[in-house]
Protein backbone atom coordinates (compact mmCIF):
# COMPACT_ATOMS: atom_id res chain seq x y z
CA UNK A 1 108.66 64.97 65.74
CA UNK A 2 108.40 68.68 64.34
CA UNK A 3 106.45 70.93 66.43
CA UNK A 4 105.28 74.26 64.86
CA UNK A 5 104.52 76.96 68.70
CA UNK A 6 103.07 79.88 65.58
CA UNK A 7 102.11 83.06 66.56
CA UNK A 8 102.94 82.86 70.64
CA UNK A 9 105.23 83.91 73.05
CA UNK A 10 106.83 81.61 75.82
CA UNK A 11 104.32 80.70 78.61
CA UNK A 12 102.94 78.03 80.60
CA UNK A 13 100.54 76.32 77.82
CA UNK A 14 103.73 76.58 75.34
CA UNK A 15 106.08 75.02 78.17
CA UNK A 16 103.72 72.42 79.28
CA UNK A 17 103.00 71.25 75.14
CA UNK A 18 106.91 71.01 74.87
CA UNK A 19 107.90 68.98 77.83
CA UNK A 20 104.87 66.75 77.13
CA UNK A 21 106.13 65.90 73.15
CA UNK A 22 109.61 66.45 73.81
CA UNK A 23 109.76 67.43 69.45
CA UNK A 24 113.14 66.99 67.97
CA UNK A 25 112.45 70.42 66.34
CA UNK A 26 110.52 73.10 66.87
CA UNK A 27 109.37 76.16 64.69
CA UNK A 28 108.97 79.39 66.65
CA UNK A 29 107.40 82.43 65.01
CA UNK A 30 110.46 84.68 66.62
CA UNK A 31 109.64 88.13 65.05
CA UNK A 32 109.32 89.60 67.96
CA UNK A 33 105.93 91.60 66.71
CA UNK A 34 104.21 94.15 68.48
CA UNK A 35 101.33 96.47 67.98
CA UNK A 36 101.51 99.77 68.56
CA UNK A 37 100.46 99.45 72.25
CA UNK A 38 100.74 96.07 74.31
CA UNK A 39 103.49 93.15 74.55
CA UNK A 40 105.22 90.71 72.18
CA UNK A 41 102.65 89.07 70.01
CA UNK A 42 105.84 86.29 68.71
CA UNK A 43 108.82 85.38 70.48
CA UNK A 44 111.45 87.17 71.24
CA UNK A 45 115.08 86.55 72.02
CA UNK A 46 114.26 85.78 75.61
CA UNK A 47 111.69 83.38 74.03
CA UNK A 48 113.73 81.83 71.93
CA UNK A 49 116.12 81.25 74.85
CA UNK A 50 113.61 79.67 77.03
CA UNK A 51 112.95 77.27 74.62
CA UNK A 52 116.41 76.40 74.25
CA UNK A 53 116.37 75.41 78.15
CA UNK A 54 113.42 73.66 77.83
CA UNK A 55 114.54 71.65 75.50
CA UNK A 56 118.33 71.66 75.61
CA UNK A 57 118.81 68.72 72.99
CA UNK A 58 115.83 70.07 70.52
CA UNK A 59 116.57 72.21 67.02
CA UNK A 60 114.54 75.77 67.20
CA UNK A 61 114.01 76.64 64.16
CA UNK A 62 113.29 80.68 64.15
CA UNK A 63 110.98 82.02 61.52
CA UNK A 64 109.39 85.10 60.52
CA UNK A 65 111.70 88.00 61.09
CA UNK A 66 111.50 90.92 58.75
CA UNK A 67 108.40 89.59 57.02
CA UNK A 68 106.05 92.45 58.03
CA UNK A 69 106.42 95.78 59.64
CA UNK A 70 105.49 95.21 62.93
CA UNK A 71 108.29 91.85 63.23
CA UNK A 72 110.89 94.06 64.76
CA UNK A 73 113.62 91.54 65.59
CA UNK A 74 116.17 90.92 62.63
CA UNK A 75 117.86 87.54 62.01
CA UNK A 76 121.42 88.74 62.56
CA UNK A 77 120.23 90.29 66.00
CA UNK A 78 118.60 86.93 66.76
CA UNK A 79 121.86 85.10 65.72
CA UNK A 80 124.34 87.27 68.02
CA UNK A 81 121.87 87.30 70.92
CA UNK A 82 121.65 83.35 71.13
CA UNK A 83 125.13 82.99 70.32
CA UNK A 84 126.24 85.15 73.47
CA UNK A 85 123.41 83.04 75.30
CA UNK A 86 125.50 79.96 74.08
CA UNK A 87 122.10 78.55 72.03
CA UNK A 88 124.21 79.12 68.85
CA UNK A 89 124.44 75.83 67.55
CA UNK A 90 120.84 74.90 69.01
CA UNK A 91 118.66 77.67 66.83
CA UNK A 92 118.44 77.27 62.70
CA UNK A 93 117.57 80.77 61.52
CA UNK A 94 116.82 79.82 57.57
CA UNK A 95 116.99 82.56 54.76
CA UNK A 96 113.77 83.42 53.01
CA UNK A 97 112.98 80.62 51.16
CA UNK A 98 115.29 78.15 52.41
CA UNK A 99 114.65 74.35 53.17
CA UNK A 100 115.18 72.95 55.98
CA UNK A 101 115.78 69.08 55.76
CA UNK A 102 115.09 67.52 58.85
């Protein structure tokens, strides 16, 4: 099963959909946006990470980073982040336009 969490960060209602449908892979919006004033809007690295321990044997696939102006996390500061967390091999962080076969 592919699960698609959108524009969210981690919380309960995202935890609670997770654990109940267990998805093979999930899509996180992991841009880390923000408006001018206020929190995350999409995840961020400690986000993406939670997912990770949710789901320990599920792919996270983390989408739109530098799409717009206010997605302030970058792919390569994504990558290094979960790869010091030890989620390296866990999160897919595709190119613009790249397919994903699953």
């Amino acid at each position: 099963m592919v699960s698609i969490a959108g524009d969210t960060i981690w919380c309960p209602e995202v935890a609670t959909a997770i654990e109940q449908y267990q998805p093979a892979y999930i899509v996180v919006n992991a841009g880390a946006a923000q408006f001018l004033q206020g929190d995350l809007i999409t995840m961020g690295v400690a986000d993406v990470i939670h997912v990770c321990q949710a789901l320990p044997s599920t792919k996270v696939i983390a989408v739109h980073m530098e799409v717009v102006n206010h997605c302030l996390l970058r792919r390569d500061d994504l990558r290094a982040q979960v790869a010091a967390a030890s989620y390296a091999d866990q999160v897919l962080l595709p190119l613009d336009g790249e397919t994903i076969a699953v």
